[in-house]
C-alpha atoms as a PDB file:
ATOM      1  CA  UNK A   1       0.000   0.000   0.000  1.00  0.00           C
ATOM      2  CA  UNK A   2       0.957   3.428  -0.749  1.00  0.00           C
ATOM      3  CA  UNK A   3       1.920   5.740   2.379  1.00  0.00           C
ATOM      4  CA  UNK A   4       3.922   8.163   0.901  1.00  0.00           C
ATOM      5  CA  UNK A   5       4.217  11.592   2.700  1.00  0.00           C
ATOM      6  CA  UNK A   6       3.717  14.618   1.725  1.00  0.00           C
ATOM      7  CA  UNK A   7       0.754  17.435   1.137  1.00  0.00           C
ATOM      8  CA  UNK A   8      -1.631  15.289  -1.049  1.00  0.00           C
ATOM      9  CA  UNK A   9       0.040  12.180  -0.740  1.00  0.00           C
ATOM     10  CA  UNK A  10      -0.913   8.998   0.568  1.00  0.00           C
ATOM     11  CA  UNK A  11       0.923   9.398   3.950  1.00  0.00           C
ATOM     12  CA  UNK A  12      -1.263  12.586   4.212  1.00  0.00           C
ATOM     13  CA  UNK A  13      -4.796  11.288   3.661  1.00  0.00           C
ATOM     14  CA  UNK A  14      -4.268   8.553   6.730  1.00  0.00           C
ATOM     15  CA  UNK A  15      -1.333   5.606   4.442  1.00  0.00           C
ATOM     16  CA  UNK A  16       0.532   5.319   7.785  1.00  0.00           C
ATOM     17  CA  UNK A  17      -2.111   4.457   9.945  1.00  0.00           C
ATOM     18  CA  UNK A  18      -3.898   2.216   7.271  1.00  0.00           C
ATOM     19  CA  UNK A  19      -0.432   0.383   6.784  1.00  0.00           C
ATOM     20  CA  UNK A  20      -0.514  -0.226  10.377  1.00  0.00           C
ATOM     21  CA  UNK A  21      -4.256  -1.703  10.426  1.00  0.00           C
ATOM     22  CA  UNK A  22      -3.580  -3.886   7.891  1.00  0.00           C
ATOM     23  CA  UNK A  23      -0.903  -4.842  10.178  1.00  0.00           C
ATOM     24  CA  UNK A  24      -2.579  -5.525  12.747  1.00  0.00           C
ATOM     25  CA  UNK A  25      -5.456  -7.319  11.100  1.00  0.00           C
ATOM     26  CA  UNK A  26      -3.575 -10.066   9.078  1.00  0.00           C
ATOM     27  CA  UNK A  27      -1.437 -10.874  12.854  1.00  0.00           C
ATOM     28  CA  UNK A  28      -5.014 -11.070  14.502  1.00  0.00           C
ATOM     29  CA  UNK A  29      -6.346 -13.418  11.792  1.00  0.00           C
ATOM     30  CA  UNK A  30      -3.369 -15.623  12.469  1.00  0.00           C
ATOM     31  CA  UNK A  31      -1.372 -14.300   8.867  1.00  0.00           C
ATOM     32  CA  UNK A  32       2.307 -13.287   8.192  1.00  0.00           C
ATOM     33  CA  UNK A  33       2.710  -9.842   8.416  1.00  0.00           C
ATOM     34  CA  UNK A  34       5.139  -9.973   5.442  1.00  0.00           C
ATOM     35  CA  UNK A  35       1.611  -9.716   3.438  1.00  0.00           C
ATOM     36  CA  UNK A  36       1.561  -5.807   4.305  1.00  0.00           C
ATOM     37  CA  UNK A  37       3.994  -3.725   2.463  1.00  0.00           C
ATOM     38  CA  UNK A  38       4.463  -0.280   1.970  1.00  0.00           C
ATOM     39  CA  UNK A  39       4.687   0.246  -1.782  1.00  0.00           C
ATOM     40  CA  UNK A  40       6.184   2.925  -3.763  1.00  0.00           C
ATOM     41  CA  UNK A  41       4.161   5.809  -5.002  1.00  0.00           C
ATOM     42  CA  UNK A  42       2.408   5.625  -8.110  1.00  0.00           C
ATOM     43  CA  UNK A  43       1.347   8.889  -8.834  1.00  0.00           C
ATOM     44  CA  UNK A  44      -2.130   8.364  -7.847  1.00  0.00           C
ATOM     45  CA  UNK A  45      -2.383  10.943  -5.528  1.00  0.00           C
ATOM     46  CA  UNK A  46      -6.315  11.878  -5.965  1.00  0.00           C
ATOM     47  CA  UNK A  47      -7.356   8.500  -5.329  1.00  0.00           C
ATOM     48  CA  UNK A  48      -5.200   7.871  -1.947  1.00  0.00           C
ATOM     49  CA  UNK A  49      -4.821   5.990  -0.159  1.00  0.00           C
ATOM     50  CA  UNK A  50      -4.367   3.623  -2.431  1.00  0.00           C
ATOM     51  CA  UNK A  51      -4.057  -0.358  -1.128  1.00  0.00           C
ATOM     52  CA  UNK A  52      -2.596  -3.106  -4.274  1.00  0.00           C
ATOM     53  CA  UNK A  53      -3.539  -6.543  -3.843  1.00  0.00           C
ATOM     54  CA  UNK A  54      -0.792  -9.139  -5.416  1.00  0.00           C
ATOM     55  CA  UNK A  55      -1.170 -11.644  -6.869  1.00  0.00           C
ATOM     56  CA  UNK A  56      -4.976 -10.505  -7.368  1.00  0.00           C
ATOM     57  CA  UNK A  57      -3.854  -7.435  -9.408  1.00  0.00           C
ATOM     58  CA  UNK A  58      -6.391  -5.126  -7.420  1.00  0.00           C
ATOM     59  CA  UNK A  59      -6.370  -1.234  -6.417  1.00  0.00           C
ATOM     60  CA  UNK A  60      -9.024  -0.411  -3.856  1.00  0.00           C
ATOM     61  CA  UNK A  61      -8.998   3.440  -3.871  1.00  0.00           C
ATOM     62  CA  UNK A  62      -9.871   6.044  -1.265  1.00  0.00           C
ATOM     63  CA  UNK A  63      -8.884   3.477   1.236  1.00  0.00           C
ATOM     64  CA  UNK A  64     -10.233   3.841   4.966  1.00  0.00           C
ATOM     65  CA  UNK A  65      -9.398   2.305   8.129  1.00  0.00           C
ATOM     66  CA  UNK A  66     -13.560   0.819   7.801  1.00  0.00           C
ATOM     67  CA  UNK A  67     -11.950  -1.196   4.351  1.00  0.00           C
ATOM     68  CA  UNK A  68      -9.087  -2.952   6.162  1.00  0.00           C
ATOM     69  CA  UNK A  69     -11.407  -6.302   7.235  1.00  0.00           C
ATOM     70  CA  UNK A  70     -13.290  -6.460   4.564  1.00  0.00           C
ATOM     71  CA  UNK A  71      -9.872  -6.091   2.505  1.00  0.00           C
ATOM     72  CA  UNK A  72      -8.257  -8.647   4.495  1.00  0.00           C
ATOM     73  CA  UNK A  73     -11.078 -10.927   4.436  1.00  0.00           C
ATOM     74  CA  UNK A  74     -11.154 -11.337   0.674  1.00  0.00           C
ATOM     75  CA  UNK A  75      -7.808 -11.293  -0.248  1.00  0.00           C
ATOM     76  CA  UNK A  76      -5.130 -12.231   2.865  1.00  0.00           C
ATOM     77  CA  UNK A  77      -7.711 -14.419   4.369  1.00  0.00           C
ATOM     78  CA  UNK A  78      -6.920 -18.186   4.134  1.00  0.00           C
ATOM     79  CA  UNK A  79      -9.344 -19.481   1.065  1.00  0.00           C
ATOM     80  CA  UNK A  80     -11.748 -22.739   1.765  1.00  0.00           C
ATOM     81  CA  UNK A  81     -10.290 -25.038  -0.608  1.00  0.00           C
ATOM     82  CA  UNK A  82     -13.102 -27.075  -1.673  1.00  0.00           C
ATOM     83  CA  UNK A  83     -15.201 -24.923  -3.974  1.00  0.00           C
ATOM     84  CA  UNK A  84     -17.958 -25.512  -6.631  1.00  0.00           C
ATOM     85  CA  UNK A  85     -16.409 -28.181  -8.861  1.00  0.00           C
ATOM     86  CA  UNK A  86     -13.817 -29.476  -6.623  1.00  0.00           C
ATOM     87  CA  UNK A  87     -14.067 -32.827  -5.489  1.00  0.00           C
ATOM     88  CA  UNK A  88     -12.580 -34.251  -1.979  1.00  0.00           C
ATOM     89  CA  UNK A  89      -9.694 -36.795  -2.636  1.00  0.00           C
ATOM     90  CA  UNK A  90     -10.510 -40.546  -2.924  1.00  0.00           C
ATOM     91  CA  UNK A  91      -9.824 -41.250   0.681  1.00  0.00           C
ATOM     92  CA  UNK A  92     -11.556 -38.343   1.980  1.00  0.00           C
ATOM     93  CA  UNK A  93     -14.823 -39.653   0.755  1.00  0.00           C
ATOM     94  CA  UNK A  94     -17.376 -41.056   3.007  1.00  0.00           C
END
């Protein structure tokens, strides 16, 4: 995510404390906190804070601190791996 500083920035519009409530949100779902990085800037300064989302290849603009579970929750959160058309293993099966 973008946290830049400066007037206008990222790090102006509330990047720093979002960083830090993503933070805090994947450690108290039980994930890394190597999944929340500050990124560079990218220029995008009317639509800060901005939060990317690799390997997803999502921006979610106008970030608040409101957005960080949901955020979490679809992307860092660990997936169910049995999904429509995904059948158990062999020995799995009643």
């Amino acid at each position: 995510m973008c946290a830049t500083p400066g007037e206008g920035r990222c790090g102006a519009k509330g990047g720093g404390e979002l960083l830090e409530a993503f933070k805090e949100e994947v450690d108290r779902r039980g994930i890394s906190a190597s999944s929340v990085l500050r990124n560079a800037c990218t220029r995008r300064h009317e639509e800060g804070p901005v939060v990317f989302i690799y390997p997803d290849d999502v921006w979610y603009t106008r970030v608040t601190l409101e957005d960080v579970p949901e955020i979490v929750g679809r992307h860092l959160a660990p997936k169910n791996p049995l999904g429509r058309g995904v059948a158990p293993s062999p020995s799995r099966r009643p």
